[in-house]
C-alpha atoms as a PDB file:
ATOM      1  CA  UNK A   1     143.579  68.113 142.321  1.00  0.00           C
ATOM      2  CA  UNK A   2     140.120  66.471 142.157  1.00  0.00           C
ATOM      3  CA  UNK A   3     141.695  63.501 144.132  1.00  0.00           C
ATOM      4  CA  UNK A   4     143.335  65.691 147.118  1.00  0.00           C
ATOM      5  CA  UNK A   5     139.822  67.344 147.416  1.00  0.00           C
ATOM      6  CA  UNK A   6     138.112  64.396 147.618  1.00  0.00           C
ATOM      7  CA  UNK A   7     140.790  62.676 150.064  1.00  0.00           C
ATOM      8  CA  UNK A   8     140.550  66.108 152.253  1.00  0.00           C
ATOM      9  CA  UNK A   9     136.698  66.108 152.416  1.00  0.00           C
ATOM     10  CA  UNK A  10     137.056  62.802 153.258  1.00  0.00           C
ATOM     11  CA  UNK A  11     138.862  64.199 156.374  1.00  0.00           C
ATOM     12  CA  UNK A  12     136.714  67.063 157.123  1.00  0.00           C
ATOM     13  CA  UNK A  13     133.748  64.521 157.293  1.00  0.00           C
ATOM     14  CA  UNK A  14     135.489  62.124 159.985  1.00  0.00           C
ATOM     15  CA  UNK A  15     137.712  64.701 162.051  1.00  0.00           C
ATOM     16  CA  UNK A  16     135.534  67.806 161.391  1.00  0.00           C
ATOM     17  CA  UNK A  17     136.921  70.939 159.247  1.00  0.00           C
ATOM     18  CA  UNK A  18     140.636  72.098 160.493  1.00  0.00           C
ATOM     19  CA  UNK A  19     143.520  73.790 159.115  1.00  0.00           C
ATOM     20  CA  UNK A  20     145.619  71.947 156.685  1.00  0.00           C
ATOM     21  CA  UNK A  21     149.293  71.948 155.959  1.00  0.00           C
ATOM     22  CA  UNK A  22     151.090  69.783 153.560  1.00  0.00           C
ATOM     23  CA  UNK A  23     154.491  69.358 152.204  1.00  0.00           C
ATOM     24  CA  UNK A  24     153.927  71.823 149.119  1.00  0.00           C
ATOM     25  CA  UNK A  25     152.228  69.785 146.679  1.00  0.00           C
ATOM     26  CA  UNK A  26     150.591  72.078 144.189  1.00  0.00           C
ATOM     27  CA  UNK A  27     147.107  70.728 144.232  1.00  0.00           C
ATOM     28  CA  UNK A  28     146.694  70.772 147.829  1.00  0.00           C
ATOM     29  CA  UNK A  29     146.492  75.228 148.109  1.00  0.00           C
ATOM     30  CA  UNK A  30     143.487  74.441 145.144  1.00  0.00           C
ATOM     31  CA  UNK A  31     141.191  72.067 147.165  1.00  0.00           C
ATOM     32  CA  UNK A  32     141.368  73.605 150.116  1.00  0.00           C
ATOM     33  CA  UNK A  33     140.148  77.266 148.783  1.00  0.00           C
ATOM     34  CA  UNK A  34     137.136  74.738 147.260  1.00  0.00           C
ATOM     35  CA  UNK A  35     136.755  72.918 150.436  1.00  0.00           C
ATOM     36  CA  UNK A  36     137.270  76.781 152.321  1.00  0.00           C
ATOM     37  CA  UNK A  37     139.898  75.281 154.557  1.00  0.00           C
ATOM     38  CA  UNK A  38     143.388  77.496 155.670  1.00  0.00           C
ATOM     39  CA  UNK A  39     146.198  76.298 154.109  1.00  0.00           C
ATOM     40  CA  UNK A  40     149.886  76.365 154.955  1.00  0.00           C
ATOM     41  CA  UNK A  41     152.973  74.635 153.626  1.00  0.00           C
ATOM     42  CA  UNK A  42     155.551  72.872 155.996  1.00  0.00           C
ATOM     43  CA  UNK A  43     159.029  73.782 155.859  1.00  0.00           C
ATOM     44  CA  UNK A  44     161.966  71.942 154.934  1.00  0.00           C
ATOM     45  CA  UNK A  45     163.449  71.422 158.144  1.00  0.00           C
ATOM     46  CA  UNK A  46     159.692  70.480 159.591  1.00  0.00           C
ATOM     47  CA  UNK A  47     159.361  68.297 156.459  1.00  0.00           C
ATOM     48  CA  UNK A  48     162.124  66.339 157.695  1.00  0.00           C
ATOM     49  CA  UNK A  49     161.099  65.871 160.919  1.00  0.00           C
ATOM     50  CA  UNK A  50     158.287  64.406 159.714  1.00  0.00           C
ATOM     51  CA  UNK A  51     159.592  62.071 157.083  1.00  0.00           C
ATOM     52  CA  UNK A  52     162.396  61.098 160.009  1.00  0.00           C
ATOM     53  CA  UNK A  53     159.712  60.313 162.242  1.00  0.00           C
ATOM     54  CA  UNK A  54     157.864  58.251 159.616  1.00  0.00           C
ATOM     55  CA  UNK A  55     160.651  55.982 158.727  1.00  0.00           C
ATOM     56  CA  UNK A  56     161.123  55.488 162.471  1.00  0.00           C
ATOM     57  CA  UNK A  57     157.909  54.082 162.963  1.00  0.00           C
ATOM     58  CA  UNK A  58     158.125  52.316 160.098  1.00  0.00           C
ATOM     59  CA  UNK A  59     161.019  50.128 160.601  1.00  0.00           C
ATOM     60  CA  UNK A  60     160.254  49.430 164.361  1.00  0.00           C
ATOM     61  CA  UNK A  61     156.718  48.138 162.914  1.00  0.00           C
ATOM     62  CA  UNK A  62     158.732  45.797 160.276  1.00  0.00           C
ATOM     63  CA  UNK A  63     161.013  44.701 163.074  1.00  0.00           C
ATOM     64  CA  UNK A  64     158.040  43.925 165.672  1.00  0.00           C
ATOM     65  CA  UNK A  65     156.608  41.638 162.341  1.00  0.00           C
ATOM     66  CA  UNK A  66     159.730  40.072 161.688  1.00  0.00           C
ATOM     67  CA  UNK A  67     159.826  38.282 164.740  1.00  0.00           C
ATOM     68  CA  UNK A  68     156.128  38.329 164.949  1.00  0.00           C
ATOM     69  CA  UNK A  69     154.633  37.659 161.350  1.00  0.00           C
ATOM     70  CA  UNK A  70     150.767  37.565 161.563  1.00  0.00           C
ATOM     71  CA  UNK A  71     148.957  35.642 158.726  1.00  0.00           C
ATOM     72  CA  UNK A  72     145.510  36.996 159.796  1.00  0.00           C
ATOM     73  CA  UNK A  73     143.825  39.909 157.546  1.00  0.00           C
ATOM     74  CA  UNK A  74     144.531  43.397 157.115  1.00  0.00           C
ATOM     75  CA  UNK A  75     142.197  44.588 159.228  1.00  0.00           C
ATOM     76  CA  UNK A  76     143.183  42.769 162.069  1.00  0.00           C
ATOM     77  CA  UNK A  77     147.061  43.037 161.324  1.00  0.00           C
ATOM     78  CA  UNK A  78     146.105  46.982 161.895  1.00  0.00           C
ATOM     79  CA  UNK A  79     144.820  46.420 165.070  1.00  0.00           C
ATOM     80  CA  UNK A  80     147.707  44.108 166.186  1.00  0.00           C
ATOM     81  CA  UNK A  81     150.042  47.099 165.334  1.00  0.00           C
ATOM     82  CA  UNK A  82     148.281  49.745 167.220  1.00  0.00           C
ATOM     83  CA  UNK A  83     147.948  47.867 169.810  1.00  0.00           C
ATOM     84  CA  UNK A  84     151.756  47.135 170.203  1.00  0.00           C
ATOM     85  CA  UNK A  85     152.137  50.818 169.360  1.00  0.00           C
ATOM     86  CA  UNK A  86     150.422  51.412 172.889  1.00  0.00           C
ATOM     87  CA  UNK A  87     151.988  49.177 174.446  1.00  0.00           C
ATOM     88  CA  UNK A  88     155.640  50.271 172.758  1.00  0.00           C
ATOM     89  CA  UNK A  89     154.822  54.097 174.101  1.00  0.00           C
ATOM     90  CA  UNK A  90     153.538  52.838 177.421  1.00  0.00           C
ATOM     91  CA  UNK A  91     156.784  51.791 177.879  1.00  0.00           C
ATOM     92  CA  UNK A  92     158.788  53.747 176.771  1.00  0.00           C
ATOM     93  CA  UNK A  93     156.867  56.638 179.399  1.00  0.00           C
ATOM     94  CA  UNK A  94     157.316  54.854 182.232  1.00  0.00           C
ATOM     95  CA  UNK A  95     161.056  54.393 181.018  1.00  0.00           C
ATOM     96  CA  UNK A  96     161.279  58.376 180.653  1.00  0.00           C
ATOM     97  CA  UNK A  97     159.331  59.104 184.031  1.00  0.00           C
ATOM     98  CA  UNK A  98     161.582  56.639 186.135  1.00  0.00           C
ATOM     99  CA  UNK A  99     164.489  59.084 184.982  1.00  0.00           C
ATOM    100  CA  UNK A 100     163.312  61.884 185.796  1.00  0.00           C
END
């Protein structure tokens, strides 16, 4: 619990204080009534949407390296990613908006 308050006042101190909603983990309803933040709990089927999402992202990142492999630091392997990221949903708008 002590780590989940610390990683959410982390949060509060970069993004400011907002609500917070997690998957149900049972330390998360405890830090935030420390931290005074609203908590709510995701559902299952929003759960999955999430997790479905994640994975997505996930293995187009490890496909983009794959055929790309940087040997550079972390830091700047981060960058390289969100930066294709932009690019990737650039894209993929102007692919949506020419269909429309």
């Amino acid at each position: 619990m002590l780590v989940a308050e610390q990683f959410i006042q982390s949060l509060i101190r970069r993004y400011g204080k907002h609500n917070i909603s997690t998957d149900g983990g049972t330390w998360y309803p405890q830090a935030c009534i420390f931290l005074n933040v609203e908590h709510h709990f995701h559902s299952l089927y929003q759960k999955s949407i999430i997790e479905r999402t994640i994975h997505y992202m996930k293995d187009i990142t490890e496909c983009f390296d794959g055929y790309f492999p940087c040997k550079k630091d972390n830091d700047y392997k981060l960058k390289r990613v969100m930066n294709w990221l932009d690019c990737f949903l650039d894209m993929h708008d102007r692919a949506v908006m020419e269909n429309c």
